[in-house]
Protein backbone atom coordinates (compact mmCIF):
# COMPACT_ATOMS: atom_id res chain seq x y z
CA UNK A 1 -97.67 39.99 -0.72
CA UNK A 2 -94.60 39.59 -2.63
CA UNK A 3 -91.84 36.97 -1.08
CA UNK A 4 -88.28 38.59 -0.35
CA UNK A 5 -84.87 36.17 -0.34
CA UNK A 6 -82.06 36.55 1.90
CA UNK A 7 -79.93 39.35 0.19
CA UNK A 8 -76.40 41.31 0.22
CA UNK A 9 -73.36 41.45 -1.27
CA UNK A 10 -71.44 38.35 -2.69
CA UNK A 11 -68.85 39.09 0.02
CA UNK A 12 -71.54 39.46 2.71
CA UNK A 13 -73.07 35.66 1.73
CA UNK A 14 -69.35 34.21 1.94
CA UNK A 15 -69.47 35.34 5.98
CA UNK A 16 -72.81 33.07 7.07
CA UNK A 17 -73.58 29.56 6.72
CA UNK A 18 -77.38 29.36 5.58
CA UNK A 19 -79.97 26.98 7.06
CA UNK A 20 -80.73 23.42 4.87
CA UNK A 21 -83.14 25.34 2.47
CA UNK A 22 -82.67 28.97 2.92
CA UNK A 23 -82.28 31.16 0.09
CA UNK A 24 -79.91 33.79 -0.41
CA UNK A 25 -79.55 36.63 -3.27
CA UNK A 26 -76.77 38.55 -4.58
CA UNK A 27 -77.26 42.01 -5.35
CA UNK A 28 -73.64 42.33 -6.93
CA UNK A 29 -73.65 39.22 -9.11
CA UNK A 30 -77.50 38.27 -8.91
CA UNK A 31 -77.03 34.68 -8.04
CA UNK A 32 -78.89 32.78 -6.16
CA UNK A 33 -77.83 30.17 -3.48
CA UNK A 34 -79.45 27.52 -1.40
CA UNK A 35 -78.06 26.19 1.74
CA UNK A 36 -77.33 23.36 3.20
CA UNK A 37 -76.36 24.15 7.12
CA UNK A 38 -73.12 22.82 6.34
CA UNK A 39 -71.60 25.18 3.30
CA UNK A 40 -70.27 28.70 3.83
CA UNK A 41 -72.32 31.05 1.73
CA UNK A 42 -74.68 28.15 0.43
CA UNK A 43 -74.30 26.25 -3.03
CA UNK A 44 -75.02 28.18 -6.47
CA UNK A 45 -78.48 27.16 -8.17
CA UNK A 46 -77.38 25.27 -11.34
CA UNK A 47 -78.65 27.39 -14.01
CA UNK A 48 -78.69 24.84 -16.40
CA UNK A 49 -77.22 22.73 -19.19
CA UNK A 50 -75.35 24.22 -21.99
CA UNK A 51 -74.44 21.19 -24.48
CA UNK A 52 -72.08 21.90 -27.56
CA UNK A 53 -72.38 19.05 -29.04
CA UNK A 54 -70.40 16.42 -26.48
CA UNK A 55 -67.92 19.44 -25.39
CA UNK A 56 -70.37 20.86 -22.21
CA UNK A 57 -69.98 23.62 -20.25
CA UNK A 58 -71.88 22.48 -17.31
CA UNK A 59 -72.26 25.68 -15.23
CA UNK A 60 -71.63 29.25 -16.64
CA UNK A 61 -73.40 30.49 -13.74
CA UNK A 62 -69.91 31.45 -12.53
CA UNK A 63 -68.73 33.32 -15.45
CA UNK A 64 -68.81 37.05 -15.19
CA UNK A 65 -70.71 38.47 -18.54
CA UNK A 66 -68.28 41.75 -18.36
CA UNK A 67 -67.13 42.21 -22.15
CA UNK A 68 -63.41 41.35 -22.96
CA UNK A 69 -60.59 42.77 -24.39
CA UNK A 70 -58.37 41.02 -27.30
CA UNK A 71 -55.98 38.67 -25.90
CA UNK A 72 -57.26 38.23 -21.92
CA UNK A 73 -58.26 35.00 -20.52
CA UNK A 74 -60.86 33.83 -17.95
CA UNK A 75 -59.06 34.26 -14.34
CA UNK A 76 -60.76 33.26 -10.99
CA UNK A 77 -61.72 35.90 -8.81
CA UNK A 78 -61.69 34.62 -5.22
CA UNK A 79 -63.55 37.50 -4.21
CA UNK A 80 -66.25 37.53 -6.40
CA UNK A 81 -66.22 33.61 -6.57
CA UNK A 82 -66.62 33.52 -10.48
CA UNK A 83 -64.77 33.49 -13.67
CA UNK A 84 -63.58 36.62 -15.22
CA UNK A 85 -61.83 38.39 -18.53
CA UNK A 86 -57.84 39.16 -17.04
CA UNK A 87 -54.88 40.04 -18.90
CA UNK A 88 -52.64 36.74 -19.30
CA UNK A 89 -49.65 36.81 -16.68
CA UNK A 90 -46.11 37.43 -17.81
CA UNK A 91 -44.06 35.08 -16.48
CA UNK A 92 -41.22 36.39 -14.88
CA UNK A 93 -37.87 33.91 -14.88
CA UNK A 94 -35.23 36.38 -13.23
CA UNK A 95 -31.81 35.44 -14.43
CA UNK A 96 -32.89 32.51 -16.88
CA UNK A 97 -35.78 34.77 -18.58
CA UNK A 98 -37.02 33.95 -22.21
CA UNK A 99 -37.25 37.10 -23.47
CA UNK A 100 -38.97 35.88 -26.70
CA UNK A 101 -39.65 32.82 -29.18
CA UNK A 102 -38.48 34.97 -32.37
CA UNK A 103 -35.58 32.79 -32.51
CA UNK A 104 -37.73 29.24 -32.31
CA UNK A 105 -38.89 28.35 -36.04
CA UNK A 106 -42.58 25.87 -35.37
CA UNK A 107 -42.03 23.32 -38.39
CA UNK A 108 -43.28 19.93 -38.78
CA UNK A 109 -42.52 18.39 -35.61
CA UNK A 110 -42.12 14.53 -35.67
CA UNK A 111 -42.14 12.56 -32.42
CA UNK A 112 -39.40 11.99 -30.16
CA UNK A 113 -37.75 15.55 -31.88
CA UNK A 114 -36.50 18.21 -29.74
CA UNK A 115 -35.33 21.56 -30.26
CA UNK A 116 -31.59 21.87 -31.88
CA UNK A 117 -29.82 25.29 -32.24
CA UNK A 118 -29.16 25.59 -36.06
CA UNK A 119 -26.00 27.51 -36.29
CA UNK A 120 -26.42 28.77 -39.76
CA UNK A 121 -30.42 29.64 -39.77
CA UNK A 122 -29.35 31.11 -35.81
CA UNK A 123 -32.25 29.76 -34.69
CA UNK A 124 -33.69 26.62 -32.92
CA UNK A 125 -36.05 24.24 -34.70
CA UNK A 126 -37.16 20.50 -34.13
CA UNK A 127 -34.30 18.01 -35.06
CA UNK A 128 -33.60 14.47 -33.94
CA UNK A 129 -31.64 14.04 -30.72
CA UNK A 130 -27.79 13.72 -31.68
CA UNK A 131 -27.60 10.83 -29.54
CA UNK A 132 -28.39 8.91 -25.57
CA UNK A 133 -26.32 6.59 -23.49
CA UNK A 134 -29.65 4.23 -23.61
CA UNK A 135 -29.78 3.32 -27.01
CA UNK A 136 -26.21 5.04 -28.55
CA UNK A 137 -23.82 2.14 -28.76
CA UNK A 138 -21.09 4.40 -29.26
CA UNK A 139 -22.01 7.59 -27.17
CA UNK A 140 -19.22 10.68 -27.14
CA UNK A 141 -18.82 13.83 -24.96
CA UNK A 142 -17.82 16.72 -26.34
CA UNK A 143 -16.01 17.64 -23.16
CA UNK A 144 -16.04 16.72 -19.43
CA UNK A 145 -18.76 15.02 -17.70
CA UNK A 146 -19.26 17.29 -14.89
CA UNK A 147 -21.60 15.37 -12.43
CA UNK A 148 -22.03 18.78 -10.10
CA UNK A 149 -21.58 17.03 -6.57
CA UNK A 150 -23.87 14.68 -7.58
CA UNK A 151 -23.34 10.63 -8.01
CA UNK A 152 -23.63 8.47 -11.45
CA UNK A 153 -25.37 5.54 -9.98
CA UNK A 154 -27.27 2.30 -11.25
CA UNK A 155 -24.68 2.01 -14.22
CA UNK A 156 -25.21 -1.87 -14.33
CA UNK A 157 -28.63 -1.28 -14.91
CA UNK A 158 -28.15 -1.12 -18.60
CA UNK A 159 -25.81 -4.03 -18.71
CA UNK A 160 -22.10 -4.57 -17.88
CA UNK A 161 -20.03 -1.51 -19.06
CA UNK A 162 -16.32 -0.76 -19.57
CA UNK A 163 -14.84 2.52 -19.54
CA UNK A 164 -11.83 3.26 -21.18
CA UNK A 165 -9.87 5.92 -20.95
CA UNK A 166 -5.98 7.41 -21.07
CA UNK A 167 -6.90 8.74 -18.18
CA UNK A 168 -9.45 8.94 -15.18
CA UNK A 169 -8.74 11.55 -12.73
CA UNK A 170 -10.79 11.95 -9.13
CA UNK A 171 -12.13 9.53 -6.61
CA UNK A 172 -13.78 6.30 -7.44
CA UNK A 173 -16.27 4.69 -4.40
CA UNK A 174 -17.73 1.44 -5.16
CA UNK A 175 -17.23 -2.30 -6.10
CA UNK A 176 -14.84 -2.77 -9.48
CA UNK A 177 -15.17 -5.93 -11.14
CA UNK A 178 -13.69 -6.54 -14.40
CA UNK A 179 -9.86 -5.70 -15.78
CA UNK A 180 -7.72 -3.01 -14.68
CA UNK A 181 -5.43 -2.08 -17.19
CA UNK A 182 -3.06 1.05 -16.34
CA UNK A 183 -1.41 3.22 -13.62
CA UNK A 184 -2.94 3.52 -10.55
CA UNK A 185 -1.74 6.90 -8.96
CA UNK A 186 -3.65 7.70 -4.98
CA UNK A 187 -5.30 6.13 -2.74
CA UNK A 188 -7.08 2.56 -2.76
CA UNK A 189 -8.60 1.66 0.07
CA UNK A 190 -10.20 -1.74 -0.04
CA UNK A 191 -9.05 -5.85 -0.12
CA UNK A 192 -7.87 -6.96 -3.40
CA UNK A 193 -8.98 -10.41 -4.78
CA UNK A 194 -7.25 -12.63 -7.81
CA UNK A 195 -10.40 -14.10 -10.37
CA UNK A 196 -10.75 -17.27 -7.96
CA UNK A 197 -12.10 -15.17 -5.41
CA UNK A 198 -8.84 -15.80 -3.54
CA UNK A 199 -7.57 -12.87 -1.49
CA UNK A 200 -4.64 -11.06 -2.40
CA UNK A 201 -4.58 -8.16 -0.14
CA UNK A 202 -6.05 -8.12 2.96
CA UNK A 203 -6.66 -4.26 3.99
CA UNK A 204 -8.34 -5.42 7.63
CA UNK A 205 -5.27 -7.08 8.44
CA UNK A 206 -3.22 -5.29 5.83
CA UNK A 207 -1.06 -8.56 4.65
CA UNK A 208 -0.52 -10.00 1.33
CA UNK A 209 -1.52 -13.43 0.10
CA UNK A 210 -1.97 -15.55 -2.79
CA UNK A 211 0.22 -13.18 -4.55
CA UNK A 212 0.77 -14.28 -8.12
CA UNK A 213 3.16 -11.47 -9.57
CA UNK A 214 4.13 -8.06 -8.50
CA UNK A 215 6.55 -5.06 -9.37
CA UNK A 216 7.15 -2.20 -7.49
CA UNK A 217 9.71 0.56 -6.50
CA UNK A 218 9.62 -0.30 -2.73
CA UNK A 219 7.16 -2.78 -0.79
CA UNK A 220 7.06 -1.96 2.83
CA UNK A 221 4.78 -4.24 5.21
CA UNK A 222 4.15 -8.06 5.79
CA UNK A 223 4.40 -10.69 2.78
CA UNK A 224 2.85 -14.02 3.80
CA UNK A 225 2.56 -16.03 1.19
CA UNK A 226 4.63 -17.94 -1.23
CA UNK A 227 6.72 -16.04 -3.60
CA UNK A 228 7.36 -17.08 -6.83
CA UNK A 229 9.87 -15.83 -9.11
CA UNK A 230 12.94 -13.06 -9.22
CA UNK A 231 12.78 -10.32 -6.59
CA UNK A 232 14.67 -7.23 -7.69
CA UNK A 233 16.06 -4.81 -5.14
CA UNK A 234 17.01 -4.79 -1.61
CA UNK A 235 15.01 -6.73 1.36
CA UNK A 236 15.38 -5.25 4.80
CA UNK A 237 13.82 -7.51 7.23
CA UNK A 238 13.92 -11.12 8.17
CA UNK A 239 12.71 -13.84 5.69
CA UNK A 240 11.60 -17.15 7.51
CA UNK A 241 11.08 -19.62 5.12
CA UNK A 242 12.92 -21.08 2.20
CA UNK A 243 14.66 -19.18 -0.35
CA UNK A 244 14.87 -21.20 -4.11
CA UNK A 245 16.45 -19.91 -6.66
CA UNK A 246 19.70 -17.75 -6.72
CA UNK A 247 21.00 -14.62 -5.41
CA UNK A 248 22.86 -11.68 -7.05
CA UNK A 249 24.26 -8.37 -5.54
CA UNK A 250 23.97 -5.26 -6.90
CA UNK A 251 26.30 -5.52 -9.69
CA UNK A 252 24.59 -8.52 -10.85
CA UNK A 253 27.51 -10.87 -9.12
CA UNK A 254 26.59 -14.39 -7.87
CA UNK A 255 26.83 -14.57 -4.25
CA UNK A 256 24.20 -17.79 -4.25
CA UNK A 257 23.65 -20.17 -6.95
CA UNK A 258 20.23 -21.76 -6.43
CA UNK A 259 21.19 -24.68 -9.18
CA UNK A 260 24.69 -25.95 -8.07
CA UNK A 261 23.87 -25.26 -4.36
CA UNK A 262 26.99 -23.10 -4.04
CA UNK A 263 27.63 -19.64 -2.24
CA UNK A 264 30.02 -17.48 -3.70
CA UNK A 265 31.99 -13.42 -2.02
CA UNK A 266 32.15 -12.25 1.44
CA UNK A 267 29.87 -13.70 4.02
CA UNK A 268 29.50 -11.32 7.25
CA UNK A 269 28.02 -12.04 10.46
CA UNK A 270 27.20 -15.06 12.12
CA UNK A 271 26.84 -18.29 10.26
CA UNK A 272 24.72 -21.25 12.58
CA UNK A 273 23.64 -24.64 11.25
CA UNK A 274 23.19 -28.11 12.87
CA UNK A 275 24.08 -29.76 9.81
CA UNK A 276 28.14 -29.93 9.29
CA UNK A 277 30.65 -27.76 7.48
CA UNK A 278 32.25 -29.72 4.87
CA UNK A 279 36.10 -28.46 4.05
CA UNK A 280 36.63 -26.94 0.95
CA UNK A 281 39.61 -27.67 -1.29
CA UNK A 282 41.26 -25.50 -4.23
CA UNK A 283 42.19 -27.48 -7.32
CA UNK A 284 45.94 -27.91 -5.39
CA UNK A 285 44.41 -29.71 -2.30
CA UNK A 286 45.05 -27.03 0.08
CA UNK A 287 42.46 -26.23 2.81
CA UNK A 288 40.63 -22.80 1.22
CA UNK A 289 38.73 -21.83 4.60
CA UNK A 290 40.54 -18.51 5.66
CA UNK A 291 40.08 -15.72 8.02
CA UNK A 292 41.84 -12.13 6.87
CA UNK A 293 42.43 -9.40 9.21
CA UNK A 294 43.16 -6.00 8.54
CA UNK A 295 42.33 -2.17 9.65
CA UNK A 296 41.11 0.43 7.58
CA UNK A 297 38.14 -0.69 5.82
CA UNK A 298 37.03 -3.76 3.38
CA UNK A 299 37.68 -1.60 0.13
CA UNK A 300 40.98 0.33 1.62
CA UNK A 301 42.19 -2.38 3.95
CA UNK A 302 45.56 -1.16 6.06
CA UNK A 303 48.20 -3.36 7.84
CA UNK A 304 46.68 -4.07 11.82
CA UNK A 305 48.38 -3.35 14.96
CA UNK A 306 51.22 -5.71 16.57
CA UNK A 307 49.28 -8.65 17.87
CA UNK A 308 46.01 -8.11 16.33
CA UNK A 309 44.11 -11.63 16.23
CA UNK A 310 41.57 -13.09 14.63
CA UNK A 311 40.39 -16.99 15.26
CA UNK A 312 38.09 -19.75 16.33
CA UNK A 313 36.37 -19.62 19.59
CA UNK A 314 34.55 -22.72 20.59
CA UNK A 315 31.53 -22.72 23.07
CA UNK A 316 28.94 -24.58 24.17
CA UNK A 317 25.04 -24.02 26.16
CA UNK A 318 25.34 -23.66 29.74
CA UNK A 319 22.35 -24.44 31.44
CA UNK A 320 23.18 -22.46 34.67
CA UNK A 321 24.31 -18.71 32.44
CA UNK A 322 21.58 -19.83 30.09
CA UNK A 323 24.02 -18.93 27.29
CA UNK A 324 26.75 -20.28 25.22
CA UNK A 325 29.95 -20.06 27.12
CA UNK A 326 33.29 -19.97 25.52
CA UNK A 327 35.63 -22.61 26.42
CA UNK A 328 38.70 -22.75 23.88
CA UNK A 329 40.14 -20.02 21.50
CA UNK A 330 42.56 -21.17 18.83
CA UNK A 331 44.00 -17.13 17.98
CA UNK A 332 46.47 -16.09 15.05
CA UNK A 333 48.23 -13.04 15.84
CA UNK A 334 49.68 -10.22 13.67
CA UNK A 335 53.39 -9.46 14.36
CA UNK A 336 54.44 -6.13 12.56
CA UNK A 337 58.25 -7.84 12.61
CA UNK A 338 56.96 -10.24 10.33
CA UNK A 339 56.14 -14.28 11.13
CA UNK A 340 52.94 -15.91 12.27
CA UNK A 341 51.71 -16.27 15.81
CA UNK A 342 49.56 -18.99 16.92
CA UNK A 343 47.90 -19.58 20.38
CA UNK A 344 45.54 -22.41 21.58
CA UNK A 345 44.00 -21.88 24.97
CA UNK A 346 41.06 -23.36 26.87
CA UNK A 347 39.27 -21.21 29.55
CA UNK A 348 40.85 -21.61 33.01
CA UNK A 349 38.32 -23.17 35.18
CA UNK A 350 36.94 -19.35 36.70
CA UNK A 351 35.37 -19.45 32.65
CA UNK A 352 36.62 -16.45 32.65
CA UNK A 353 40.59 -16.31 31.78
CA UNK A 354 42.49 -17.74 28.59
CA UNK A 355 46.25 -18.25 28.50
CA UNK A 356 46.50 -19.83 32.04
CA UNK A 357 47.36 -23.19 30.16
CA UNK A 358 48.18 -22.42 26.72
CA UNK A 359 50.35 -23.58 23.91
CA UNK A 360 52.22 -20.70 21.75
CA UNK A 361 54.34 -20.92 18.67
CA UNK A 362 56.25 -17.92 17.74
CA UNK A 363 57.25 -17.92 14.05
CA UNK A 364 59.28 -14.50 14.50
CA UNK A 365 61.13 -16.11 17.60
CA UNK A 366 61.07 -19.11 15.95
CA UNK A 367 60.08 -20.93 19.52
CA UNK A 368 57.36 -22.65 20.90
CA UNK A 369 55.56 -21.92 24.60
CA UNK A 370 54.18 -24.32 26.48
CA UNK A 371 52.22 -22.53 29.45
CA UNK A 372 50.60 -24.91 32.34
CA UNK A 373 50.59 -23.43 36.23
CA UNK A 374 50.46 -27.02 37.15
CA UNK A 375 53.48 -28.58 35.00
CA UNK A 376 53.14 -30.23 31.72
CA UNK A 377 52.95 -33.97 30.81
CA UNK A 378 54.36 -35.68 27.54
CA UNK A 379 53.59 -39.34 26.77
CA UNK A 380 56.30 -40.14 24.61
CA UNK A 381 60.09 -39.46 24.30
CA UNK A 382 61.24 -35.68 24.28
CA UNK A 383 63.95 -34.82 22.87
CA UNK A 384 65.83 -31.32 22.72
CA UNK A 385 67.68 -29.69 20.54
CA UNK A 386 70.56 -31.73 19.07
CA UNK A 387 74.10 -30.02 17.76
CA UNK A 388 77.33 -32.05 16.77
CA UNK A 389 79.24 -29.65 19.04
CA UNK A 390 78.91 -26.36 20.70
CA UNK A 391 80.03 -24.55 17.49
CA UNK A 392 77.24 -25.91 15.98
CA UNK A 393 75.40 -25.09 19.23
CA UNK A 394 76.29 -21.47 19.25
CA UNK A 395 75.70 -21.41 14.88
CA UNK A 396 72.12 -22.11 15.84
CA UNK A 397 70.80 -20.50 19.27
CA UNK A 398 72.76 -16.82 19.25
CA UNK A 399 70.69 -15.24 21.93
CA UNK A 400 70.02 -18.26 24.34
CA UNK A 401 67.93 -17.37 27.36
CA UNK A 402 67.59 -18.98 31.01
CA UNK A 403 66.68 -22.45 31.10
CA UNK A 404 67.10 -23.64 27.82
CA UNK A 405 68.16 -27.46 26.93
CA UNK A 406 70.06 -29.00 24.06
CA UNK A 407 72.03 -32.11 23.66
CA UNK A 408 75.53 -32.08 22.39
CA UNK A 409 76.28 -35.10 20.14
CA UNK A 410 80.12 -34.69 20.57
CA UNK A 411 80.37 -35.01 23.98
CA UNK A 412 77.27 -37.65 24.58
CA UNK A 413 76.05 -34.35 26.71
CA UNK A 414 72.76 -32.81 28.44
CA UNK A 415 73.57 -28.92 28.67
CA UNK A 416 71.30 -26.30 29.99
CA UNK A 417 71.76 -22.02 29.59
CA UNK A 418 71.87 -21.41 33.28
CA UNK A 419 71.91 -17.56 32.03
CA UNK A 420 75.19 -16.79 31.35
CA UNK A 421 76.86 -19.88 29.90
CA UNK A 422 76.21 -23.68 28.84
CA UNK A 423 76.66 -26.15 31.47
CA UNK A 424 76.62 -29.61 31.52
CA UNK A 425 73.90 -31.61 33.12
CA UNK A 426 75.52 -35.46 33.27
């Protein structure tokens, strides 16, 4: 009796799993297979050794026999499960296709060459490299470095590098160390350190310090810090601290000279210090310390109204105001006649109201005022006007008013001007 296999198609084998010793034949591809119970379809009978000479082909018992045609390969044929002639696949690359190799001359080809366009041969062919940023010491672009969205990164890892440039346009992100020589035009965002690690500026806090030297069109923020040689331009804020060194206005005139301690032009405002104010002198010994009034303005001054003042008011704390509270005026006032005005007053006792108690001289009248509610006291002799006789009398005082008092040498005589005429008072 003649013994019968398993049989079918290659296909039908793939669809059973075949007991730990069963056979199976392929009528299609007349293999045989022996199973396992755990592989689908069973595991091909190794037909054997081929050895050609230490290159071996261990198992051909895959490889279809079907005769080939000039230039097709061995494919795999899943559904055969074996090795057969196929036409090679043309690769397809869409946009970026290499249509050919006609324009790639094979030459010797040393190592480390890659393929360089030769513009006169139009053709590519194995060259050396023109150059890396690895080993070039002296690497060159022929145009922008375009990184595509993408970040240059790990630069120190071939050493410390410098990049110099006229120019470097777009947004830098990182830590700088090194020189920075140039205009900085943008953004910086970051704290700025001098080469002792000292901070210079602080951008949490967004103050200066440790400044050594700076120039700029306008600086607009805190300095804290010691500055250290000629500022240039205005300064609108306060300054606490000392000032050394002189001070110029705009037209480069001295208004403070840091060397002779000396302060020179027109000083506006308030002036307070607890030291006190020495009196200046011109070279003729006159007092120098003068106070100008006039309307109009300081370059086109005008002539000021009748009895426009200007003067000294003296003050002192008050604990229950909590202020400083006048409490004398000495006033010059402007008489369009012509001839100086002078009043000295202390506060009247409301500390509200000057001139209740006052003393006046009138250069235009040519007559002094004594005001005081209360009557006036003189410690000393007084003495009135004195004539040699009422001629003399009359020479002198042409407009006499109420009350007045002279004394009339001629006639060993008090007189007073009782409003219409001179009479005699002893």
């Amino acid at each position: 009796m003649a013994l019968r296999l398993r049989r079918g198609t290659n296909a039908e084998r793939l669809t059973i799993t075949p007991e730990i010793g069963e056979l199976i034949y392929t009528t299609d591809t007349k293999k045989v297979f022996v199973g396992d119970g755990a592989t689908v379809g069973g595991t091909a009978i190794d037909t054997g050794l081929l050895d050609l000479a230490g290159n071996s082909l261990n198992d051909l018992g895959d490889v279809a026999t079907t005769e080939p045609t000039a230039s097709q390969v061995l494919g795999w044929n899943d559904v055969n499960s074996n090795w057969e002639p196929q036409d090679a696949a043309t690769p397809d690359l869409s946009s970026a296709v290499i249509s050919d190799l006609s324009d790639v001359a094979i030459g010797v080809i040393n190592n480390g060459q890659v393929l360089v366009w030769n513009d006169t041969a139009s053709r590519f062919q194995p060259g050396d490299a023109s150059g890396d940023v690895v080993t070039d010491t002296t690497p060159e672009l022929g145009g922008n470095l375009d990184a595509g969205g993408f970040n240059i990164t790990n630069a120190n890892g071939i050493g410390a590098i410098s990049i110099n440039a006229t120019n470097f346009t777009g947004n830098f992100i990182g830590t700088h160390s090194g020189d920075f020589n140039g205009d900085f035009d943008g953004n910086f965002v970051g704290s700025i350190y001098n080469e002792d690690s000292a901070i210079v500026f602080d951008a949490e806090n967004n103050t200066l310090n440790n400044l050594v030297s700076a120039t700029a069109t306008e600086f607009v923020g805190d300095l804290t810090g010691d500055v250290t040689g000629n500022v240039v331009g205005n300064v609108t804020g306060g300054v606490v601290g000392d000032v050394v060194g002189s001070v110029f206005a705009d037209n480069s005139t001295l208004l403070v000279d840091g060397i002779d301690g000396k302060v020179f032009g027109t000083i506006k405002g308030e002036l307070e210090t607890e030291n006190v104010i020495n009196t200046m002198y011109a070279t003729d010994q006159n007092s120098i310390l003068k106070m100008y009034k006039h309307g109009g303005s300081f370059t086109a001054p005008t002539e000021p109204s009748n009895f426009a003042r200007v003067g000294i008011s003296l003050g002192s704390y008050n604990t229950t105001a909590a202020d400083f509270i006048d409490e004398a005026i000495i006033f010059s006032y402007h008489q369009t006649a012509g001839g100086g005005y002078l009043a000295i007053s202390p506060v009247a006792s409301d500390n509200a109201t000057f001139f209740d108690t006052a003393i006046e001289l009138d250069g235009n009248a040519q007559k002094l005022i004594v005001a005081a509610k209360k009557g006036s006291t003189f410690d000393g002799p007084v003495s009135p006007g004195v004539y040699a006789d009422a001629a003399a009398r009359d020479a002198a005082i042409t407009a006499p008013t109420a009350g007045m008092m002279v004394f009339v040498t001629a006639l060993s005589q008090f007189q007073g001007y009782d409003g219409s005429a001179w009479v005699a008072l002893n």
